[in-house]
Protein backbone atom coordinates (compact mmCIF):
# COMPACT_ATOMS: atom_id res chain seq x y z
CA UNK A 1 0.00 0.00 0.00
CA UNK A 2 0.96 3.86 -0.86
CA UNK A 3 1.91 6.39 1.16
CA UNK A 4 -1.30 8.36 -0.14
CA UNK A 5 -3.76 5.46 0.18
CA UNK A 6 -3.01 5.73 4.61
CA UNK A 7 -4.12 8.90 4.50
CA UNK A 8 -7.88 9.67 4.71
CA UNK A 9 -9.84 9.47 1.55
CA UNK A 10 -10.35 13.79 2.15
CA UNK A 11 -6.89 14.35 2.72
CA UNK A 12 -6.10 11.94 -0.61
CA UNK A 13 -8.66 14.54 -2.55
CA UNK A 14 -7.44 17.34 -1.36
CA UNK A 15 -4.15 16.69 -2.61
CA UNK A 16 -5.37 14.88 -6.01
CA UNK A 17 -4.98 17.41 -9.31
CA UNK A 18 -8.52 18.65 -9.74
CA UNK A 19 -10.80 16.75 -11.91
CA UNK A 20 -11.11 19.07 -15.07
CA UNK A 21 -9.27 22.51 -14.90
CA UNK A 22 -9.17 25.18 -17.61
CA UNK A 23 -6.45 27.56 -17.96
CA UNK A 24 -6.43 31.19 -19.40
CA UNK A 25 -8.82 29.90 -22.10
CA UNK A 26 -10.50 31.57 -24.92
CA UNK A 27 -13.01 30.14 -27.59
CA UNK A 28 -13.90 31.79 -30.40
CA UNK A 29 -16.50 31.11 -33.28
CA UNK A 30 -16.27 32.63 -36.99
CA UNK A 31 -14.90 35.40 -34.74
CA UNK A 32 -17.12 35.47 -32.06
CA UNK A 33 -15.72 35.11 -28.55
CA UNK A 34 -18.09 33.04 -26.31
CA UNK A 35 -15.57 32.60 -23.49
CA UNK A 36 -13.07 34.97 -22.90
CA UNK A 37 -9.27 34.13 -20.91
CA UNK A 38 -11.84 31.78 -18.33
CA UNK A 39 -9.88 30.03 -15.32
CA UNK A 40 -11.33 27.60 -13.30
CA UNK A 41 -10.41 24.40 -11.90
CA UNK A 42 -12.90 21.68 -10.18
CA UNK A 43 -11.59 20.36 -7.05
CA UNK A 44 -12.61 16.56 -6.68
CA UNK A 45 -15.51 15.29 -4.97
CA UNK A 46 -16.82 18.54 -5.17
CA UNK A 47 -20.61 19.71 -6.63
CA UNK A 48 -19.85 22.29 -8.90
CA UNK A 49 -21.95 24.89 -10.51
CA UNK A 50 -21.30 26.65 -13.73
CA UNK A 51 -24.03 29.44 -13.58
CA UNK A 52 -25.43 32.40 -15.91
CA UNK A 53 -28.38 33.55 -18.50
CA UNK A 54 -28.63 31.47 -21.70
CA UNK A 55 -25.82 31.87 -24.49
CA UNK A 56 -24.03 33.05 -21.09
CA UNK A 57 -20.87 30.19 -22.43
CA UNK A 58 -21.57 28.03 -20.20
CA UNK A 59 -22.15 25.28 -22.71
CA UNK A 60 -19.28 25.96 -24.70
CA UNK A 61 -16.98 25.29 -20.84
CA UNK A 62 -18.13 21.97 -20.09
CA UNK A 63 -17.78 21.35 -23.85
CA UNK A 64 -14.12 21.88 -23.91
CA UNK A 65 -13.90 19.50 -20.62
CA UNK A 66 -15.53 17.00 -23.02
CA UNK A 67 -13.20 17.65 -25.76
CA UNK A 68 -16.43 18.13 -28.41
CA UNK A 69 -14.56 21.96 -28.45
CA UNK A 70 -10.83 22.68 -28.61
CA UNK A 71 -9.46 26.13 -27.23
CA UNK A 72 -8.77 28.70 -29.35
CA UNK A 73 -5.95 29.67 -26.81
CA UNK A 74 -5.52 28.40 -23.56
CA UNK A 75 -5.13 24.45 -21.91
CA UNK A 76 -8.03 22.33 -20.61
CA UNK A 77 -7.46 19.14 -18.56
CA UNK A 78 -9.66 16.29 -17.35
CA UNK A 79 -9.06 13.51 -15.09
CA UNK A 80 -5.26 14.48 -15.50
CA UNK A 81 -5.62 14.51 -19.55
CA UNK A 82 -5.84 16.43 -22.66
CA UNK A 83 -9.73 16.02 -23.34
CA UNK A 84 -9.06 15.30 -27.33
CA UNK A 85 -6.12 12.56 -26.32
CA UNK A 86 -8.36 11.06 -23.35
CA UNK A 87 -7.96 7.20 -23.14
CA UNK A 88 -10.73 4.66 -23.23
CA UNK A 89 -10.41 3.96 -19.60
CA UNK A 90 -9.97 7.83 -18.72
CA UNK A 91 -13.69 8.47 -21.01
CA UNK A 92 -15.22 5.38 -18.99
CA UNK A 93 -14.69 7.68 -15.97
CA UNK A 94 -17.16 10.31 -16.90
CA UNK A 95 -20.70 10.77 -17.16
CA UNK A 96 -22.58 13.29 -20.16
CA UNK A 97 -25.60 14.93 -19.86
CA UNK A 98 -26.11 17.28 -22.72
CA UNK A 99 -28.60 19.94 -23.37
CA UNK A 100 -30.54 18.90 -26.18
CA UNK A 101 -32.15 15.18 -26.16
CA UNK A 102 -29.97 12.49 -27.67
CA UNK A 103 -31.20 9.13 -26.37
CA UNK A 104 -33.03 6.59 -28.70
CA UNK A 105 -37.08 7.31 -29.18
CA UNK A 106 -37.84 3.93 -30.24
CA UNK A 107 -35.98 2.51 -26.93
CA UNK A 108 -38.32 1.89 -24.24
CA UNK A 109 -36.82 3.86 -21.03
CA UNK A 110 -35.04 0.60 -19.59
CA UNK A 111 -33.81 -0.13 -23.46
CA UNK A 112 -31.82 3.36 -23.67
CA UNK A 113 -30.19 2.29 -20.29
CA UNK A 114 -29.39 -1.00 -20.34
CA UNK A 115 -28.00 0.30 -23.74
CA UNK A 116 -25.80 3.27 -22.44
CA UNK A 117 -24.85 0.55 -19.92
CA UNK A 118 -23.47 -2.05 -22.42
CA UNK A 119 -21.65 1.02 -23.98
CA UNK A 120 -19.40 0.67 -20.76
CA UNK A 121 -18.51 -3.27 -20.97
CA UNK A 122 -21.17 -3.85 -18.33
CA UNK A 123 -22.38 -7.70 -18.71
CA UNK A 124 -25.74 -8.47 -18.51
CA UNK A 125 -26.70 -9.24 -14.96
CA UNK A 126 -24.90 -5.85 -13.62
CA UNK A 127 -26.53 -4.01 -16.49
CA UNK A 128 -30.42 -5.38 -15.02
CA UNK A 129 -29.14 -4.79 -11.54
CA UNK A 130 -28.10 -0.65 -12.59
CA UNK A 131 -30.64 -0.46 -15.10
CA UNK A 132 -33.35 -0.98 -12.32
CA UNK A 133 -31.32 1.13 -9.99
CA UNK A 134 -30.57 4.19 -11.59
CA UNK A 135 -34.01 4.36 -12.66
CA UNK A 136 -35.34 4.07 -9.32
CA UNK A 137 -33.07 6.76 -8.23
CA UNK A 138 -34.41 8.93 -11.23
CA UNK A 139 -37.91 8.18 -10.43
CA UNK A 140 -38.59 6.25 -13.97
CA UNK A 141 -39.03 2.37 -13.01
CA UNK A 142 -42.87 2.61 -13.18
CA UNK A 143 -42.16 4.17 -16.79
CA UNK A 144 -39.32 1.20 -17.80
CA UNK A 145 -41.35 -0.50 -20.68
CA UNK A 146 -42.21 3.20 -22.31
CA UNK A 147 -40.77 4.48 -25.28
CA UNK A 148 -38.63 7.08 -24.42
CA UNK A 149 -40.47 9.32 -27.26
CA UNK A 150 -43.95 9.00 -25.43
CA UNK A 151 -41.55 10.85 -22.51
CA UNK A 152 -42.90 14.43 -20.90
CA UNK A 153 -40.08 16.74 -21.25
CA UNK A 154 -39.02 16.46 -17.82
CA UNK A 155 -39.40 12.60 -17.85
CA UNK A 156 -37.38 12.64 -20.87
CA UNK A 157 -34.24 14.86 -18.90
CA UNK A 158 -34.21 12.24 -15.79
CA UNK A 159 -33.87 9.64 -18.38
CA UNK A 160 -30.38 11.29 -20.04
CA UNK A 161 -29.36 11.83 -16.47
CA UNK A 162 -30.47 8.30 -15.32
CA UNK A 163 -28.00 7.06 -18.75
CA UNK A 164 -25.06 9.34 -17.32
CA UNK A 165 -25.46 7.90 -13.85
CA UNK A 166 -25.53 3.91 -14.95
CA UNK A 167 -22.13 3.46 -15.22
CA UNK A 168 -21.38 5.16 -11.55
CA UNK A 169 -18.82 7.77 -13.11
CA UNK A 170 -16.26 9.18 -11.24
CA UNK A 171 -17.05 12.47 -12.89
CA UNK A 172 -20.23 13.56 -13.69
CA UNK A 173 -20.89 16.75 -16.51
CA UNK A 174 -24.17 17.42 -16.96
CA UNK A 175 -25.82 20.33 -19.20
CA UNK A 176 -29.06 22.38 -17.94
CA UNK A 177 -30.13 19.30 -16.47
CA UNK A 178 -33.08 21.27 -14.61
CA UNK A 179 -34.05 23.26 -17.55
CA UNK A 180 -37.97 23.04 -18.65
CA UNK A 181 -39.08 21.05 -15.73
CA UNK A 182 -41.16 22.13 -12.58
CA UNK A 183 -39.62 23.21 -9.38
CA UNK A 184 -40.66 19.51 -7.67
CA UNK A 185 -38.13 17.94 -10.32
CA UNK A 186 -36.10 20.24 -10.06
CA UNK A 187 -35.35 19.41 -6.65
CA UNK A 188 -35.40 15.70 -6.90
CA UNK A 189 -32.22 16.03 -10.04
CA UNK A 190 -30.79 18.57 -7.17
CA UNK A 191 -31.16 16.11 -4.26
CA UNK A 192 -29.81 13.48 -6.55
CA UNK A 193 -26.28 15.69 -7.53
CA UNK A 194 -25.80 16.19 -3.97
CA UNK A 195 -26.11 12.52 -3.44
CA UNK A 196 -23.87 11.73 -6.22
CA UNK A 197 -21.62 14.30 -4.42
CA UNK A 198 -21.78 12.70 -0.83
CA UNK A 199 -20.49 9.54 -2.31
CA UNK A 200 -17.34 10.96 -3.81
CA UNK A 201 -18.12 11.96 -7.27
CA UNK A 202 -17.35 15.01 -8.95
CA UNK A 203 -20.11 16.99 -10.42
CA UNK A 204 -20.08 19.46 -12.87
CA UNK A 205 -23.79 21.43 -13.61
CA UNK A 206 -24.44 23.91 -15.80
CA UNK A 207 -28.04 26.10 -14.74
CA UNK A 208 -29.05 29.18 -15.84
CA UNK A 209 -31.37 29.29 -12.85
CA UNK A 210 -28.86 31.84 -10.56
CA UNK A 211 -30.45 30.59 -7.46
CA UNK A 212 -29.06 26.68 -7.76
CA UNK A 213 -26.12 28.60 -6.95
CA UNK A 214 -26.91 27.52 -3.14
CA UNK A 215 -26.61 23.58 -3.99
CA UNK A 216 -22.99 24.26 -4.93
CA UNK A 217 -19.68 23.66 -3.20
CA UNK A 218 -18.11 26.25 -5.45
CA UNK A 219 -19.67 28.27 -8.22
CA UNK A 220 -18.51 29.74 -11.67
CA UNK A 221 -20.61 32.51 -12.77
CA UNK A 222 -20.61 33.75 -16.11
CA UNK A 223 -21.82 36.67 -18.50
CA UNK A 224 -21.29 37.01 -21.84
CA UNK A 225 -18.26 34.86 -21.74
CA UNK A 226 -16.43 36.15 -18.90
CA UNK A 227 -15.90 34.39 -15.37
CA UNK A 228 -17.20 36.94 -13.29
CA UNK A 229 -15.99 35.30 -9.96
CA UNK A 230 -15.47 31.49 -8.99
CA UNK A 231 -15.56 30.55 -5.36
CA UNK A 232 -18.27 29.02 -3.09
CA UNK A 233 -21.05 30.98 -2.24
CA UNK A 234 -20.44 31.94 1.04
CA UNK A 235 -17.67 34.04 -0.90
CA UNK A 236 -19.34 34.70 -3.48
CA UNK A 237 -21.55 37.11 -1.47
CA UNK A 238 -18.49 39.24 -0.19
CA UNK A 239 -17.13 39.54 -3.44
CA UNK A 240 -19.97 40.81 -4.30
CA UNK A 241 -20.57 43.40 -1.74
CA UNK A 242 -17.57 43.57 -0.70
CA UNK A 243 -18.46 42.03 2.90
CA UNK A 244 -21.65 41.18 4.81
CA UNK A 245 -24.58 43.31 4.82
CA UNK A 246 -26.46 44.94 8.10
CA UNK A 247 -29.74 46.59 7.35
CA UNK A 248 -30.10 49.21 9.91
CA UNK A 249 -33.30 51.47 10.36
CA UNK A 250 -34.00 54.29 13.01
CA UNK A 251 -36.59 56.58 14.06
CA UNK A 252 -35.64 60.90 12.33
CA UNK A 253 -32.84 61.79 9.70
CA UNK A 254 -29.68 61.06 11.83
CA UNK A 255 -26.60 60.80 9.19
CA UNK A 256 -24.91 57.97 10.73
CA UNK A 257 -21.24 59.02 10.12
CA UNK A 258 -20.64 57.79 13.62
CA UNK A 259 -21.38 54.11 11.65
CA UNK A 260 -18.49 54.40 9.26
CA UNK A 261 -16.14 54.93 12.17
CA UNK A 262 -16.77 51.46 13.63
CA UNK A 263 -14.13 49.16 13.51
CA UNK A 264 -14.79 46.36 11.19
CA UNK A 265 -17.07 48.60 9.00
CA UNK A 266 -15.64 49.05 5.53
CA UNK A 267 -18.48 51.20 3.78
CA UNK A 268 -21.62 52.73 4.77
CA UNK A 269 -24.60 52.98 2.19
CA UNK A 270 -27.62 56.10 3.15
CA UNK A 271 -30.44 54.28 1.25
CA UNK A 272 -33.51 56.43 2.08
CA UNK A 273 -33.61 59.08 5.13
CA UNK A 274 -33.63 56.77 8.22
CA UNK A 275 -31.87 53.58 6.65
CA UNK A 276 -28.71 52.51 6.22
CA UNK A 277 -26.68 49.71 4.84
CA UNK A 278 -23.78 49.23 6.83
CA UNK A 279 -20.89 46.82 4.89
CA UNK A 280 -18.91 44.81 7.42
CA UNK A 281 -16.44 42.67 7.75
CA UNK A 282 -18.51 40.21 9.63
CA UNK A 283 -22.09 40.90 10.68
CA UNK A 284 -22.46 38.80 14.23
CA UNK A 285 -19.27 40.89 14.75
CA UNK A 286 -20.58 44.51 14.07
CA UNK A 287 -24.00 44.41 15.01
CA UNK A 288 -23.75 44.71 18.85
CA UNK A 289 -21.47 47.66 18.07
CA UNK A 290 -23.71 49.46 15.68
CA UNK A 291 -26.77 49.20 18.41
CA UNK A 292 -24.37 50.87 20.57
CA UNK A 293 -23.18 53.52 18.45
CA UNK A 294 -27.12 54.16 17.50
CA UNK A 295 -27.76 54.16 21.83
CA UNK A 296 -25.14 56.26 21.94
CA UNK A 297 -25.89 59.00 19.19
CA UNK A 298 -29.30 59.47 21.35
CA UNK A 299 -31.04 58.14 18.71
CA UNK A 300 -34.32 55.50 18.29
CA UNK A 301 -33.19 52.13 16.33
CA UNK A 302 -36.57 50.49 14.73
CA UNK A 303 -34.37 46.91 13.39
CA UNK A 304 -31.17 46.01 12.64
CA UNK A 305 -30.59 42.77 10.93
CA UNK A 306 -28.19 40.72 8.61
CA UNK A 307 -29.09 41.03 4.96
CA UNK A 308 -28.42 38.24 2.51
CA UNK A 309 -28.72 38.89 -1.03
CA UNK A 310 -29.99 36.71 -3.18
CA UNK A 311 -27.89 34.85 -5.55
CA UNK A 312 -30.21 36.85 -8.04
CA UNK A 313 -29.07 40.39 -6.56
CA UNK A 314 -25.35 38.62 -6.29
CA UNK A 315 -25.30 38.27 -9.55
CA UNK A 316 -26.71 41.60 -10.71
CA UNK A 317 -23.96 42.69 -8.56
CA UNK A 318 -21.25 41.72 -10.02
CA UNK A 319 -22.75 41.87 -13.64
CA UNK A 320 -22.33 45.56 -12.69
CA UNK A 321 -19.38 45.88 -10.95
CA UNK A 322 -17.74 43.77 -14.41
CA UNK A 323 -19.25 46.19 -16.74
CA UNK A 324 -18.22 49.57 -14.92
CA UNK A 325 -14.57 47.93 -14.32
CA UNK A 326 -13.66 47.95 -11.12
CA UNK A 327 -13.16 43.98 -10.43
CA UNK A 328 -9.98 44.09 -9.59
CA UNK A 329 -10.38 47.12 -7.11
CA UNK A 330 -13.06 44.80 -4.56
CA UNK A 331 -15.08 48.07 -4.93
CA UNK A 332 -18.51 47.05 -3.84
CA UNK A 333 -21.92 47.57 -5.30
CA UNK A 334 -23.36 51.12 -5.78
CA UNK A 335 -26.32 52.40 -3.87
CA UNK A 336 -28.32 52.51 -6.69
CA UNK A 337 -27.98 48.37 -6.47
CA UNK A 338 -28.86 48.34 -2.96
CA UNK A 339 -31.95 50.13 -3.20
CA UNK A 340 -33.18 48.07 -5.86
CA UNK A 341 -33.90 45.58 -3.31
């Protein structure tokens, strides 16, 4: 036995080379640029979001994982490999879920998996055994002996992502897999990815539904080709603002300036006449001492309360703070943000 196989099977993914990392890359098409010098790399064992609108590029990323898309300029890598030189053994390692439907619409459900399933040198007993399985876990056994083009929409998506899952790959890519279904199956696929997560598989989902953001271990958004920020969303959120949020309200017109003298306070935002939005660098921190500074100015709180944008408002944020430039600066978002919500 290996050094690396005493340690514990955490440690031993911490220190593995991510799963699929992209470097610096750039893709264009007939000289449009869908992704623009993108870095990211996807830690293993992770659940892993790529999120933004549609024709944001996030297709076009997991693509070049894939190797269906080379780089213009830049490197990809999965599992360790060049995604166009990937060995057979290297592509039995990952599952593919793409966007549009590709499975067979003469196959009964069971027939497309069982088939996917034979794809991977899976003899017949196993394939039964997984067939049934996966299925079950996708919610489609009752539906096994109908063909896959009699499929609702969203009956139709669990069965690509049941056909992904058969073969229990190590790494798991899966395009809009949520898209066109209702919020009930959207939150069985969801509760399935974490599973699939929480067993030691690496997931990679693209959404353009901002708020999945919150299922992820680490998150990639993306606008009109650029990676606006990567990180999980617990960071996300201070990138965003710059720090957590305190909504503070009071009773007359005081001007808070006292506020913006508190240590741990890095901006202060005068929304309306008797509300402010203090930036901090950690709410449970700063809240005692803005109800004292408020005491202390002689002056009437009505509420003061952590604020937690949503990953809609996140992502307006930095949408904005991309377009006006200031990235690089950790500026946060203007006022006139703020008050939209």
């Amino acid at each position: 036995m290996t050094r690396a196989e005493h340690l514990p099977v955490e440690t031993r993914k911490a220190d593995a080379p991510p799963a699929a990392r992209m470097d610096r890359v750039t893709k264009d098409f007939n000289g449009v640029r869908a992704l623009a010098d993108v870095t990211f790399a996807v830690r293993r064992g992770a659940l892993v979001g790529v999120i933004g609108p549609s024709g944001a590029g996030k297709t076009t990323a997991i693509s070049l994982f894939t190797g269906n898309l080379v780089p213009t300029k830049g490197t990809v890598q999965t599992l360790g490999e060049e995604p166009l030189r990937l060995r057979r053994r290297t592509r039995e390692r990952i599952g593919l879920m793409p966007q549009q439907f590709t499975l067979y619409p003469e196959l009964t459900t069971a027939e497309n998996v069982d088939f996917f399933a034979s794809l991977f040198g899976m003899l017949a007993g196993r394939r039964r055994r997984r067939t049934r399985e996966t299925l079950q876990l996708v919610d489609l056994w009752e539906a096994r002996d109908r063909r896959a083009a009699k499929l609702s929409g969203g009956m139709q998506r669990r069965l690509q992502l049941a056909c992904a899952l058969v073969h229990q790959p190590e790494l798991l890519i899966l395009d809009e897999p949520t898209a066109g279904i209702d919020p009930l199956l959207r939150r069985s696929v969801w509760q399935e990815l974490i599973r699939q997560r929480e067993q030691g598989h690496t997931v990679v989902v693209t959404t353009q539904y901002v708020v999945d953001a919150e299922h992820c271990d680490l998150v990639a958004l993306i606008a009109n080709g650029r990676l606006l920020a990567f990180g999980p969303p617990g960071e996300l959120r201070h990138m965003a603002l710059g720090g957590d949020l305190v909504q503070v309200e009071i009773e007359g017109s005081w001007d808070g300036l006292d506020l913006e003298k508190l240590p741990g306070v890095r901006q202060l935002h005068r929304i309306v006449p008797g509300r402010f939005w203090v930036i901090a660098d950690n709410a449970g921190q700063v809240t005692p001492e803005v109800v004292a500074a408020v005491s202390a100015a002689g002056v009437e709180m009505i509420s003061v309360r952590e604020y937690r944008p949503s990953f809609d408002e996140i992502f307006a944020a930095l949408v904005h703070r991309d377009r006006d430039g200031d990235a690089a600066s950790g500026a946060v978002a203007p006022a006139a943000f703020l008050m939209r919500s």
